[in-house]
Protein backbone atom coordinates (compact mmCIF):
# COMPACT_ATOMS: atom_id res chain seq x y z
CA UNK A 1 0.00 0.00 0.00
CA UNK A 2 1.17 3.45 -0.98
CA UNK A 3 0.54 5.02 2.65
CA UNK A 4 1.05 8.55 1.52
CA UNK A 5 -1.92 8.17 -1.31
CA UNK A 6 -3.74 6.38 1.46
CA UNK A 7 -3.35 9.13 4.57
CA UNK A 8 -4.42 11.75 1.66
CA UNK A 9 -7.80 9.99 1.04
CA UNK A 10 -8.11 9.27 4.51
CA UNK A 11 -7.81 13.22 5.41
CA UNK A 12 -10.67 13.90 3.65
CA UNK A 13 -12.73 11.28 5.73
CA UNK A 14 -14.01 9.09 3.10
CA UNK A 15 -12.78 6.64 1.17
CA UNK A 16 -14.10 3.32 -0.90
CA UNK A 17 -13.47 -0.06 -1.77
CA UNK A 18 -12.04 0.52 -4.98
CA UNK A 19 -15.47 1.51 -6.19
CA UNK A 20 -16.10 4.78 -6.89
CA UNK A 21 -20.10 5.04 -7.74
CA UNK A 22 -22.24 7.49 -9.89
CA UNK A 23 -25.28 9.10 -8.42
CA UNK A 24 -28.35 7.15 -8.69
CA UNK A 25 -29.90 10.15 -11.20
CA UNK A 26 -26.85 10.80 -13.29
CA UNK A 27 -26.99 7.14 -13.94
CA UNK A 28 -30.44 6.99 -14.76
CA UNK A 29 -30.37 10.27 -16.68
CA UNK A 30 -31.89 9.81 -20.12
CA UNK A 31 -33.38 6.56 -19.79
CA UNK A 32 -36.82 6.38 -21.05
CA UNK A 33 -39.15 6.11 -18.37
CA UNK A 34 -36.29 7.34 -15.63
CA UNK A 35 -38.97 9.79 -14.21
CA UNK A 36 -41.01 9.06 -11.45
CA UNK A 37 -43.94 6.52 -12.50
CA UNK A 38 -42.96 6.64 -16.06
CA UNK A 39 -42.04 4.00 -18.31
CA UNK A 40 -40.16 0.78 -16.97
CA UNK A 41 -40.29 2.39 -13.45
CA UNK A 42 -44.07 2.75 -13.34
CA UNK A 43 -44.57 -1.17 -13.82
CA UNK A 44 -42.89 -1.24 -10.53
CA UNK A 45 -44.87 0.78 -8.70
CA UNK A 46 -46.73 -0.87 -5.22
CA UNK A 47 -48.46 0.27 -2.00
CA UNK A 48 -45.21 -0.17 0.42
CA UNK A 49 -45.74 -2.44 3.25
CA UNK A 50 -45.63 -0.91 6.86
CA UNK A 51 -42.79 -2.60 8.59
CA UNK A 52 -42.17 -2.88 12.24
CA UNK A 53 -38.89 -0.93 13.29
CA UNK A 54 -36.95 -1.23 16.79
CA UNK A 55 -36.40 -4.37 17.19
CA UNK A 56 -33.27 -6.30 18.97
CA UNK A 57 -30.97 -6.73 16.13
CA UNK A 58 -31.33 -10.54 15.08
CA UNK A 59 -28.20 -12.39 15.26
CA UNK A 60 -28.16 -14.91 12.25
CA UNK A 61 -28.45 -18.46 13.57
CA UNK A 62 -25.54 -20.80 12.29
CA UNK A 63 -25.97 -23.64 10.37
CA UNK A 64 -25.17 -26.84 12.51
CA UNK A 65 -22.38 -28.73 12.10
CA UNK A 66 -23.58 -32.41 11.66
CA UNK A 67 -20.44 -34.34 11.09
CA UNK A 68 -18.42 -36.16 14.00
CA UNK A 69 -14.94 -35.86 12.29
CA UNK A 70 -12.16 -33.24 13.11
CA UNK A 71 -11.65 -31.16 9.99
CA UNK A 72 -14.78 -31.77 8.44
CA UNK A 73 -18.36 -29.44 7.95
CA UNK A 74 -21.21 -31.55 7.10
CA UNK A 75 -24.46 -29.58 6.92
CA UNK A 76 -28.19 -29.90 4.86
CA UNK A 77 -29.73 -26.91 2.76
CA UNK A 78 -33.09 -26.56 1.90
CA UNK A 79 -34.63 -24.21 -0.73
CA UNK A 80 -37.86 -23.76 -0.70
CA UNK A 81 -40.89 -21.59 -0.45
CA UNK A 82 -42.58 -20.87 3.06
CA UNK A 83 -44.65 -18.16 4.94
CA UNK A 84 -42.83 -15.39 7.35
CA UNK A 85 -44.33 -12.81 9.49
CA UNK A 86 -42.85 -9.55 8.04
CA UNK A 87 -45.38 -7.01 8.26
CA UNK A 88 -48.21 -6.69 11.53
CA UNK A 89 -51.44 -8.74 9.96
CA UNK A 90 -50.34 -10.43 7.13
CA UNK A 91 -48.04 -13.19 5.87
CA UNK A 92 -45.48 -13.03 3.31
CA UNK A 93 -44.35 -15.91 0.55
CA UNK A 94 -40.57 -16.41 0.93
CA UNK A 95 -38.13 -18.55 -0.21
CA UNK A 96 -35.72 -19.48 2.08
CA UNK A 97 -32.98 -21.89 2.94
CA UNK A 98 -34.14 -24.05 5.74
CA UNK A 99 -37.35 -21.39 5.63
CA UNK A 100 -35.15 -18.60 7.05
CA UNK A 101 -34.50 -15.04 6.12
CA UNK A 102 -31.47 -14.45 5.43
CA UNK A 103 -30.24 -18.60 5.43
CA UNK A 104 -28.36 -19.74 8.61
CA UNK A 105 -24.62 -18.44 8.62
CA UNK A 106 -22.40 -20.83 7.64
CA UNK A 107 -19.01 -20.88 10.06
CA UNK A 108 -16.15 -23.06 8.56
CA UNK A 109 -12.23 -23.24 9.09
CA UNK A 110 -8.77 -23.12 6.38
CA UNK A 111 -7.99 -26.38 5.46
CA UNK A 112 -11.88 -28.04 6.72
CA UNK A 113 -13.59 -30.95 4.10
CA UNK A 114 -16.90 -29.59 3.06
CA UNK A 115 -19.79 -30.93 2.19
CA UNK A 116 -23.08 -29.73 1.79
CA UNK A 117 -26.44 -31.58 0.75
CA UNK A 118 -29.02 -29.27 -1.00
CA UNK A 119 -32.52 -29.77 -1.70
CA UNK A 120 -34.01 -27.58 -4.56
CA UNK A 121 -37.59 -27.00 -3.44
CA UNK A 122 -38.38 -24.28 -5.51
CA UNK A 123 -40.81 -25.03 -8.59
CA UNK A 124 -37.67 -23.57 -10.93
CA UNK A 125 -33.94 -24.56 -11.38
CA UNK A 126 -31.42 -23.32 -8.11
CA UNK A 127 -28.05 -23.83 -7.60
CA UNK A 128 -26.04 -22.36 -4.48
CA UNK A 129 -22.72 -20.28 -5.67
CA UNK A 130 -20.39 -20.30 -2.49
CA UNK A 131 -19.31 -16.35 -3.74
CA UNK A 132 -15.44 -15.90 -3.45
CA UNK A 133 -14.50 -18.78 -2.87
CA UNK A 134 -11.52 -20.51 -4.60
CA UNK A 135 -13.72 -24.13 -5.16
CA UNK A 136 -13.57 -26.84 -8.05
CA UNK A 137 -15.71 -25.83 -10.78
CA UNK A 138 -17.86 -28.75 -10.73
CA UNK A 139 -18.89 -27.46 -7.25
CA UNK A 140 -19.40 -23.49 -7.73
CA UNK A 141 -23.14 -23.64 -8.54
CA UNK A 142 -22.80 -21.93 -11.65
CA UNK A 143 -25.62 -21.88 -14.16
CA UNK A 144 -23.96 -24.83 -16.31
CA UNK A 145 -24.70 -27.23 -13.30
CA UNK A 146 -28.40 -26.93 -12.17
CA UNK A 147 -29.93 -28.85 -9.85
CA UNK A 148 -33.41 -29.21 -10.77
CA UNK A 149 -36.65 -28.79 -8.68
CA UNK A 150 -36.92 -31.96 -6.16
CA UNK A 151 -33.56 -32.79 -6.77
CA UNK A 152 -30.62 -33.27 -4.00
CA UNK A 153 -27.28 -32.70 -4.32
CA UNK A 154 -23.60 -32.73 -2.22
CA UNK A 155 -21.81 -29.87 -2.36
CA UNK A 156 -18.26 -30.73 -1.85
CA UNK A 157 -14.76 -28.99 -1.24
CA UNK A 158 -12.10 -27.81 0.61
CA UNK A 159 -11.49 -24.53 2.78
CA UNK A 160 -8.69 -23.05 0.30
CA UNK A 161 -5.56 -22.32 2.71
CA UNK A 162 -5.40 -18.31 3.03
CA UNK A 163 -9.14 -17.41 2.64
CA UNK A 164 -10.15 -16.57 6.45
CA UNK A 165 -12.32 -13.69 5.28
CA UNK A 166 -17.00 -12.89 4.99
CA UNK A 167 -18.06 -14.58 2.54
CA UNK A 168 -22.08 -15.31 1.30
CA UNK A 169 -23.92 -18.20 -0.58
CA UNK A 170 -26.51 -17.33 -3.47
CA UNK A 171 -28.28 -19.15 -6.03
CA UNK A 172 -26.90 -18.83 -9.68
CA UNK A 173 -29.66 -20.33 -11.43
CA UNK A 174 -29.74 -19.04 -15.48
CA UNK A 175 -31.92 -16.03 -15.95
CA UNK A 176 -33.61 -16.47 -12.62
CA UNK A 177 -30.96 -15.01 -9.97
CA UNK A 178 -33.05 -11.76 -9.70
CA UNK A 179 -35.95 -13.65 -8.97
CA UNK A 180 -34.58 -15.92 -6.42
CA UNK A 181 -32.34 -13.60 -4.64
CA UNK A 182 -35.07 -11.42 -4.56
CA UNK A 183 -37.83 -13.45 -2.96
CA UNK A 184 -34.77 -14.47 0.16
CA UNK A 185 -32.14 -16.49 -0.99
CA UNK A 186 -29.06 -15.26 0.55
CA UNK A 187 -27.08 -15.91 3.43
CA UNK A 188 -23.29 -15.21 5.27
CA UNK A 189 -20.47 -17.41 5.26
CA UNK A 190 -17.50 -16.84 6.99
CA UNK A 191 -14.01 -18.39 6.93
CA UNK A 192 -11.77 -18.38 10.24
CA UNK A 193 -7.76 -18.80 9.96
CA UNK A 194 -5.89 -20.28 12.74
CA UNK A 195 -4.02 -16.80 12.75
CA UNK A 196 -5.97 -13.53 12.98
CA UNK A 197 -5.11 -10.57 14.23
CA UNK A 198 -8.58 -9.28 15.12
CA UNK A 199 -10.07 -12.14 17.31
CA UNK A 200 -9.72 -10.37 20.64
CA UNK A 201 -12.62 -8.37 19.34
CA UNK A 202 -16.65 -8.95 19.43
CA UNK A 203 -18.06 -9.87 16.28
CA UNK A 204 -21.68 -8.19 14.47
CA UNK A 205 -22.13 -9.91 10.87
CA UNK A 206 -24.43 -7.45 8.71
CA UNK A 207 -26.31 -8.88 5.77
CA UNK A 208 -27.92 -6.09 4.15
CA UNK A 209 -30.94 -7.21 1.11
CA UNK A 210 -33.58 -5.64 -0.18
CA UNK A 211 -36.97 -6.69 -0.59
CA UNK A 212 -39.93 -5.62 -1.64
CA UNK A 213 -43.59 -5.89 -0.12
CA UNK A 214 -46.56 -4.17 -0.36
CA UNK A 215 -49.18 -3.70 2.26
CA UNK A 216 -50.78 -6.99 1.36
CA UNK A 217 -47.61 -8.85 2.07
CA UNK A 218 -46.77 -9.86 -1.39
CA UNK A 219 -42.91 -9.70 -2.71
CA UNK A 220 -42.06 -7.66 -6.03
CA UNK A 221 -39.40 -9.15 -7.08
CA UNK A 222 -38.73 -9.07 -10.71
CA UNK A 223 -39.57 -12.51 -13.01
CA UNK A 224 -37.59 -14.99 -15.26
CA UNK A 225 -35.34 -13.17 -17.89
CA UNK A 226 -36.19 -13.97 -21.57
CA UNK A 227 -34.56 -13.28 -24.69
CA UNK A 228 -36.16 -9.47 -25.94
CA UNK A 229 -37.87 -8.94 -22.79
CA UNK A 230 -35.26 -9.22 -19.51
CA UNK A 231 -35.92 -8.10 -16.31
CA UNK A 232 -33.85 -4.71 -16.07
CA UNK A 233 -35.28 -2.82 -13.61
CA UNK A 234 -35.81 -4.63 -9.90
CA UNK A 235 -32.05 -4.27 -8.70
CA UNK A 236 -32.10 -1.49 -6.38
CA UNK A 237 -36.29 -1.56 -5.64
CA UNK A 238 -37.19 -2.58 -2.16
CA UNK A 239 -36.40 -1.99 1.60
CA UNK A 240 -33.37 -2.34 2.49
CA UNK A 241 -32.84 -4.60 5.41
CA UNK A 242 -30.29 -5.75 7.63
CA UNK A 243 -30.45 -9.36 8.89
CA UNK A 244 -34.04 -9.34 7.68
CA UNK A 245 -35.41 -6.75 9.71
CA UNK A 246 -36.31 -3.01 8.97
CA UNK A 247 -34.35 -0.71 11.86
CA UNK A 248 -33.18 -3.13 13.96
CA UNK A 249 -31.34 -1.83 17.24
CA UNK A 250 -28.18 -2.89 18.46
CA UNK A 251 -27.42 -2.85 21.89
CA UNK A 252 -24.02 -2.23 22.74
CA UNK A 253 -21.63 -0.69 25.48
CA UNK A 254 -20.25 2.65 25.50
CA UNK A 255 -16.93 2.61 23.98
CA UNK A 256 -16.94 -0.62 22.95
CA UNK A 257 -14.72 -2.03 19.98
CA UNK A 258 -16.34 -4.09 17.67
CA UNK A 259 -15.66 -5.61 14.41
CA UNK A 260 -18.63 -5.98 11.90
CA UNK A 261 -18.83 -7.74 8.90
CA UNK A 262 -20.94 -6.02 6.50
CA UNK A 263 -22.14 -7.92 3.41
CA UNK A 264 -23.97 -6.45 0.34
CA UNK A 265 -26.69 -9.36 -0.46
CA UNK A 266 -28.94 -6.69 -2.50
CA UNK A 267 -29.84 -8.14 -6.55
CA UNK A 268 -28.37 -4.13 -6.84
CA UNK A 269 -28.21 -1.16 -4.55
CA UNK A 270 -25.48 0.36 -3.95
CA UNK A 271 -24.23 0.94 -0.18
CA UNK A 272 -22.74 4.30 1.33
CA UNK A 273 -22.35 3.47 4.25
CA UNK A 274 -21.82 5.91 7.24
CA UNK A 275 -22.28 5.73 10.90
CA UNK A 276 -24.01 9.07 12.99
CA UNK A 277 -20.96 10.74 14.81
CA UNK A 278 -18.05 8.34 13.76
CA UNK A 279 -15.67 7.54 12.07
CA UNK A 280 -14.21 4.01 12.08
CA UNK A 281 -11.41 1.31 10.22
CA UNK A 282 -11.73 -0.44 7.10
CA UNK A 283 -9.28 -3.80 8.41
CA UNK A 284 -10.98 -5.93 5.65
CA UNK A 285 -12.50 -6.48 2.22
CA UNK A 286 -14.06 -9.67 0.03
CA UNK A 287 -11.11 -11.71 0.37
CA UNK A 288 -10.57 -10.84 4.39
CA UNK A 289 -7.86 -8.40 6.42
CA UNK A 290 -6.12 -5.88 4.55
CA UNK A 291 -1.99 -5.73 5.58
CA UNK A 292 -2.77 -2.33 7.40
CA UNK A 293 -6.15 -0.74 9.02
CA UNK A 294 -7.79 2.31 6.92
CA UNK A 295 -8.58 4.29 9.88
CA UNK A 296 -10.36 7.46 10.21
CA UNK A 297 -12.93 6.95 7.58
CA UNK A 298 -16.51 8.51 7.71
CA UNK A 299 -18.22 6.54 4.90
CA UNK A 300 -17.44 3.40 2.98
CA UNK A 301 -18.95 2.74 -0.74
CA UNK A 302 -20.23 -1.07 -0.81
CA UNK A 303 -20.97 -2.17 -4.32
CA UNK A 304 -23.50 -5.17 -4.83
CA UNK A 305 -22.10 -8.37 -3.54
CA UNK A 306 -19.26 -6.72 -2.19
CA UNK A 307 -17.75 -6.94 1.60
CA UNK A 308 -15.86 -4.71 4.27
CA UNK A 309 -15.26 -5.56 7.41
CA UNK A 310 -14.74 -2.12 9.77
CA UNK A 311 -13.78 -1.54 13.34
CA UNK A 312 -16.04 0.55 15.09
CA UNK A 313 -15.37 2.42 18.78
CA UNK A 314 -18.31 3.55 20.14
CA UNK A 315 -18.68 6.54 21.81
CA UNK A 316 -18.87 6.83 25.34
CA UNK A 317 -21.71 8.78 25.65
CA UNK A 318 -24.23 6.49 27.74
CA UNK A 319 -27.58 6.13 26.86
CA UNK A 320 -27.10 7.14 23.58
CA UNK A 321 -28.41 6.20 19.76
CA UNK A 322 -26.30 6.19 16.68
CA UNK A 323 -27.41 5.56 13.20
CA UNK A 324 -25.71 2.98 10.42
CA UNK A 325 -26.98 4.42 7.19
CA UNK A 326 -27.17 4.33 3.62
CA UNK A 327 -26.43 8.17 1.81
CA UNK A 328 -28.07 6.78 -0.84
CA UNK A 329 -25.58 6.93 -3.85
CA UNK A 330 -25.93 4.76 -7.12
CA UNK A 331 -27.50 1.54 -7.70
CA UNK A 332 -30.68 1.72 -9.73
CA UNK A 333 -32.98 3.15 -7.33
CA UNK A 334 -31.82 4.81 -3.89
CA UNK A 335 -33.03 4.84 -0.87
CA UNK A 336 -32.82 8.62 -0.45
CA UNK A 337 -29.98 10.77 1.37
CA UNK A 338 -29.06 9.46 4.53
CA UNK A 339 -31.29 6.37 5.15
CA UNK A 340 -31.21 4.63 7.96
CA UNK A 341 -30.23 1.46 8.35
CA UNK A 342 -29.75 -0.14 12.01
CA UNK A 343 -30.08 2.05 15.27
CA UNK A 344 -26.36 1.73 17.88
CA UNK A 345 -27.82 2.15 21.34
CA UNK A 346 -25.54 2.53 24.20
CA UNK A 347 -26.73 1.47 27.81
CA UNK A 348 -26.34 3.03 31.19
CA UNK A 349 -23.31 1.68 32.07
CA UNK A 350 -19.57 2.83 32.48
CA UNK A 351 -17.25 3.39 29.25
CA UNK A 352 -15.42 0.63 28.46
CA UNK A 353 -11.39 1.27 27.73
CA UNK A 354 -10.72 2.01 23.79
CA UNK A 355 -8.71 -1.41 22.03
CA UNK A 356 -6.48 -0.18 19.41
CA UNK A 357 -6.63 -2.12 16.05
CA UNK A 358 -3.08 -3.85 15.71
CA UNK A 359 -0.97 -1.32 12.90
CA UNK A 360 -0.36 -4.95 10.68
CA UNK A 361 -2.74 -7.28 10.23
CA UNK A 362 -1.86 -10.16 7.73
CA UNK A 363 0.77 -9.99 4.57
CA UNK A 364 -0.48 -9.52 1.47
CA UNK A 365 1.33 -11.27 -1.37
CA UNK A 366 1.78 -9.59 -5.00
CA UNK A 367 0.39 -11.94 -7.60
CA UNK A 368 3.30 -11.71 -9.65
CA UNK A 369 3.86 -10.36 -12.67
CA UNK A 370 1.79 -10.86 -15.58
CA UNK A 371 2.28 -13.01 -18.50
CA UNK A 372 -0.94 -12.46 -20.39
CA UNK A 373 -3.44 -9.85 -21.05
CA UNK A 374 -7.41 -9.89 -21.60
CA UNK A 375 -9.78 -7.34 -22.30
CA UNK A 376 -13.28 -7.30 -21.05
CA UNK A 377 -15.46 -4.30 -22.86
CA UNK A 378 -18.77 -3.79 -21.03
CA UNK A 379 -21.52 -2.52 -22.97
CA UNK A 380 -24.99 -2.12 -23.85
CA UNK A 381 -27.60 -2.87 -26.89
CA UNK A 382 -30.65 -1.30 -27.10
CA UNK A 383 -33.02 0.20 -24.56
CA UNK A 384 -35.98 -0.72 -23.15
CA UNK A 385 -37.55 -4.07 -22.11
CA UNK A 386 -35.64 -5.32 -25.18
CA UNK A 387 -32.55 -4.09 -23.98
CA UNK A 388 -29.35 -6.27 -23.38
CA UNK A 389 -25.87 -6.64 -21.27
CA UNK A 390 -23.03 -7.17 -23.00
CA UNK A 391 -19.39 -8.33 -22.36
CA UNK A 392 -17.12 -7.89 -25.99
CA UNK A 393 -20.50 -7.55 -28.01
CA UNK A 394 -22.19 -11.14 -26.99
CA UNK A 395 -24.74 -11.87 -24.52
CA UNK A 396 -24.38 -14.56 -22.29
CA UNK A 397 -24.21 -18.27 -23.75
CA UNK A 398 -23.29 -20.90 -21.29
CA UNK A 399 -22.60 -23.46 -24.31
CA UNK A 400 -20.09 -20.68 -25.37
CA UNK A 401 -16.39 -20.20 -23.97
CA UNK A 402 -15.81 -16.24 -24.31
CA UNK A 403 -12.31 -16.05 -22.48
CA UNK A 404 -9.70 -18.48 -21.91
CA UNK A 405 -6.63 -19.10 -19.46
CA UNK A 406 -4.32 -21.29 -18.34
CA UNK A 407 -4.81 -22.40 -14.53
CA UNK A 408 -1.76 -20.56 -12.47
CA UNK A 409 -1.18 -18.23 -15.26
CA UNK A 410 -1.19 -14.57 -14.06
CA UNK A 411 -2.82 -11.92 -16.29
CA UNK A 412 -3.93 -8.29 -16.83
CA UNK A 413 -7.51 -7.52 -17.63
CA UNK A 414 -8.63 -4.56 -18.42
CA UNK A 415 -12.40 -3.82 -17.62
CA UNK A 416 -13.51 -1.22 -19.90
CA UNK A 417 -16.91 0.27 -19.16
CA UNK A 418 -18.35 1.76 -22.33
CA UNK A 419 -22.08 2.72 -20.55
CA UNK A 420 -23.31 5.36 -18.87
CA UNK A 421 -23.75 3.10 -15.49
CA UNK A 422 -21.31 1.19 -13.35
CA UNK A 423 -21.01 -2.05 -13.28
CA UNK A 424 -19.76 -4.46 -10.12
CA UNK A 425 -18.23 -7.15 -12.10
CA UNK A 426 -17.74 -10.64 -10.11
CA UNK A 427 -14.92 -13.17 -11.58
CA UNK A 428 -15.83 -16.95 -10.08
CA UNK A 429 -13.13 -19.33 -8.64
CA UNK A 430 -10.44 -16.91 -7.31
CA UNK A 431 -9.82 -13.65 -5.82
CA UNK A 432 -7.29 -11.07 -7.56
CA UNK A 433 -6.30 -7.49 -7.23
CA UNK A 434 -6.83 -3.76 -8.49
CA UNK A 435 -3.36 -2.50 -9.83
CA UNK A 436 -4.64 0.45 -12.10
CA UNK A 437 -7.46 2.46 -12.99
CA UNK A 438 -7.99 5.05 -15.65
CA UNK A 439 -10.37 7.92 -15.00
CA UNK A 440 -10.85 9.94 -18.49
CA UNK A 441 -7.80 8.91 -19.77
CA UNK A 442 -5.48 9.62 -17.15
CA UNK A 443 -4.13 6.85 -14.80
CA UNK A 444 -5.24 7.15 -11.22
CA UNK A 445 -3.98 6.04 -7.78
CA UNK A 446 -5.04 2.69 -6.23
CA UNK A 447 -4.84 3.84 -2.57
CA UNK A 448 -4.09 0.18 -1.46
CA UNK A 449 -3.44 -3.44 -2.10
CA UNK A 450 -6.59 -5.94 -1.03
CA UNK A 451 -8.02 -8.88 -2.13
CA UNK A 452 -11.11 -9.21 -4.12
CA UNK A 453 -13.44 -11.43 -6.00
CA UNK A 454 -15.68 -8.72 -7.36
CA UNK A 455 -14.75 -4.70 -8.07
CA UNK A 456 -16.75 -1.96 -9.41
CA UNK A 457 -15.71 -0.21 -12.81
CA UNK A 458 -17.78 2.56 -12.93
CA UNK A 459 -19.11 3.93 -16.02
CA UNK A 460 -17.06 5.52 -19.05
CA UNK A 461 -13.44 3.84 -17.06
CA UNK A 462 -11.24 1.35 -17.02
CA UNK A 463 -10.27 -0.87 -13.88
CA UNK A 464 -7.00 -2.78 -14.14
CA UNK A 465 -6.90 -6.28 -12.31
CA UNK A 466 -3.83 -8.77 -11.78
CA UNK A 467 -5.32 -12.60 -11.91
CA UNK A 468 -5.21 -16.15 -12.15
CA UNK A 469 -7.20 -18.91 -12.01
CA UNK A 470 -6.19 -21.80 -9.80
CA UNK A 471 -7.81 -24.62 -10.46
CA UNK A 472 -9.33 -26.09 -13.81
CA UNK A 473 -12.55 -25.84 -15.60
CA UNK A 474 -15.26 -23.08 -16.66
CA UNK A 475 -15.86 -20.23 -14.88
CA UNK A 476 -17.95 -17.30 -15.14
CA UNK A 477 -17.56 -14.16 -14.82
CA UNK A 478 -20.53 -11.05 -14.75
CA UNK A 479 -22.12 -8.08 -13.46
CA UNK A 480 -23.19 -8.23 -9.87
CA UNK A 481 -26.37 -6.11 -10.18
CA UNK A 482 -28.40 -9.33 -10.88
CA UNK A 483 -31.07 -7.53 -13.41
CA UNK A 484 -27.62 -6.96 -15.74
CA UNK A 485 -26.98 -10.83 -15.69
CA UNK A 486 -30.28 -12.07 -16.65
CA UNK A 487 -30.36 -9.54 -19.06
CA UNK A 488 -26.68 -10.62 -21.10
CA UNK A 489 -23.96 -9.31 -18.82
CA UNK A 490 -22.18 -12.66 -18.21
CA UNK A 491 -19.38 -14.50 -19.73
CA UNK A 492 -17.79 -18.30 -19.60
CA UNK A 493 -13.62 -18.37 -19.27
CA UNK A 494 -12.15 -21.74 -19.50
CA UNK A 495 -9.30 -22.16 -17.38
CA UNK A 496 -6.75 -25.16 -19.18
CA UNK A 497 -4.84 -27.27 -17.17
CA UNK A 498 -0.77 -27.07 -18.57
């Protein structure tokens, strides 16, 4: 990390993870129907549900570990529809793994044997993706391996060495992932190392979704892609919710230190995160702890599918409340200028003492230099319902390879955004690094060195990433607000074994 470029984007309080994001309306500007109730916003329009706020922030129940046998994680998914009490005096249709929303956190260890069985439920195809993880291709859930409705399958692998980090799982079903992540299919995973510099402090995981309900109960969200008529539109629409509930409250101590694990599970909002009266320490992004703590920050942008994990110290002021929220900046649809998000409550008790985040957390080792280069052009065709996503001028085909590599070979790829709208792009099966950026030509600073498995290239730039695929087989790779990839935005790179 270049500390001097970092301490200057730390002065001025804000700082993000590599993803700098448009505002919502200069995104939008131009689009037909981009006014309010007009055009392919007005189909979307619904009587919002009344949620209840103020609750104890839910902590997400783990999934049980049912194996006997050191090293190993055996556990049993379930995807399938069910009823949940979400609004006062009515019920809503969910799906849900193991009819929970968000799924149970999965907890798992470097080095442990996975091996998950999942039941598809659902009356349509389902996978689960494990997202950033470094797995065998024939167990990444992408679209190319289904598993059909009342179908079971094992989900094995192992815990890649190095990957202690928050992680979620997601279905990656083709043309439906909208749909399904939409109606409650998301959920955390997190990987613990045997080393980690952070583990004297108390843990909050944050899984932030949206969804959307109308006073009836009923969920809007979006439908099965087709070719001329994708679902474009139901990224960023909805409540935004953290751990399934609408202003939860967490209870805390004053001055306590605590490390939360924030995860963006929206189909496509963008996060700005900022927290009343603070300012905290980015220690970690997608692929866990940074080498050094970002302190001082007031705001952190978290593109979709994207993670950060901060260190918060809470003020000592007793009795006090605190807001997480959302400045509402990018995505398809905000949620308006400093939304809130969860309430920070401090009790009547004495301050505790401050815990100062360690100055080195973890190395972080250069890829190595590059023997290849590949260039992704994003783009678009057409507007409208009948528009479509494109990466180098095709629309996804999963019976087409649009990329290839050699497994262990590192490259350069340039992601060249040629729309007016950014674009989180996602690469499956490994986890790689930002080494340049170009902002209207001219080369800008990359503050610091993290890893991650999916980075933001906002629109009209180019984002630089060093790579390589470690293990053989197809991959894809795609746009991260979910209405994109239904609608095109995906791609299939076949990694050769030498």
């Amino acid at each position: 990390m270049h500390r001097r470029r970092f301490l200057q984007a730390a002065a001025a309080g804000s700082i993000s993870a590599l993803a700098p994001v448009r505002d919502a309306s200069a995104q939008m500007a131009g689009m037909p129907g981009s006014g309010k109730g007009g055009g392919m916003m007005g189909q979307w329009a619904y009587a919002k549900a009344t949620w209840q706020t103020g609750l104890p922030l839910r902590r997400i129940p783990a999934l049980a570990n049912g194996s006997p046998l050191p090293g190993t994680f055996e556990g049993t998914l379930v995807a399938s529809p069910y009823s949940a009490s979400l609004i006062p005096d009515h019920a809503t249709d969910l799906w849900g793994y193991n009819d929970s929303y968000p799924g149970p956190l999965i907890e798992v260890y470097e080095g442990q044997h996975v091996d998950i069985e999942f039941t598809n439920r659902l009356g349509i195809d389902s996978t689960i993706h494990w997202h950033g993880l470094a797995v065998p291709a024939d167990q990444d859930g992408s679209p190319m391996d289904p598993v059909r409705p009342g179908a079971t399958r094992h989900y094995n692998f192992e815990v890649p060495p190095g990957s202690a980090g928050t992680y979620w799982y997601h279905p990656h079903a083709h043309l439906t992932n909208t749909l399904q992540v939409g109606r409650g299919l998301a959920a955390p995973l997190i990987v613990r190392g045997a080393d980690d510099a952070l583990r004297m402090l108390p843990e909050l995981t944050l899984l932030v979704t949206s969804l959307a309900v109308d006073g009836d109960g009923r969920v809007f969200a979006g439908a099965v892609a087709r070719p001329g008529m994708p679902v474009m539109m139901m990224g960023g629409v909805g409540e935004l919710l953290v751990n399934g509930q609408k202003h939860p409250v967490h209870a805390t101590t004053p001055g306590a230190t605590e490390r939360w694990r924030v995860i963006n599970a929206t189909p496509g909002h963008y996060l700005r995160l900022q927290l009343d009266g603070h300012r905290f320490a980015v220690v970690g992004t997608d692929g866990g702890l940074l080498s050094e703590p970002l302190p001082g920050l007031t705001e952190w942008v978290l593109a979709p599918a994207q993670r950060v994990e901060i260190v918060v110290t809470v003020a000592t002021q007793p009795s006090a409340r605190f807001w997480l929220r959302d400045l509402g900046q990018g995505g398809w649809m905000g949620t308006g200028a400093g939304a809130a998000l969860m309430a920070i409550e401090t009790g009547a008790g004495p301050a505790q003492p401050r815990v100062d985040v360690p100055a080195y957390l973890r190395p972080i080792a250069d890829i190595g230099p590059a023997s290849a280069r590949q260039q992704i052009v994003l783009s678009m065709s057409g507007m409208g319902a009948s528009g479509r996503f494109l990466i180098n001028g095709r629309s996804f085909d999963m019976n087409r390879v649009d990329l290839e590599t050699v497994v262990g070979r590192v490259e350069l790829w340039d992601l060249i955004n040629t729309t007016y709208m950014d674009h989180p792009i996602h690469v499956h099966g490994t986890q790689f690094q930002v080494v340049g950026r170009t902002v209207r030509g001219l080369a800008a600073p990359i503050p610091y060195v993290a890893w991650l498995d999916t980075v933001n290239v906002p629109a009209g730039e180019t984002v630089t990433i060093n790579i390589r695929q470690p293990l053989p087989g197809k991959r894809m790779f795609h746009c991260h607000i979910l209405p994109h990839e239904d609608a095109g935005m995906m791609a299939v790179l076949n990694a050769f074994a030498v």
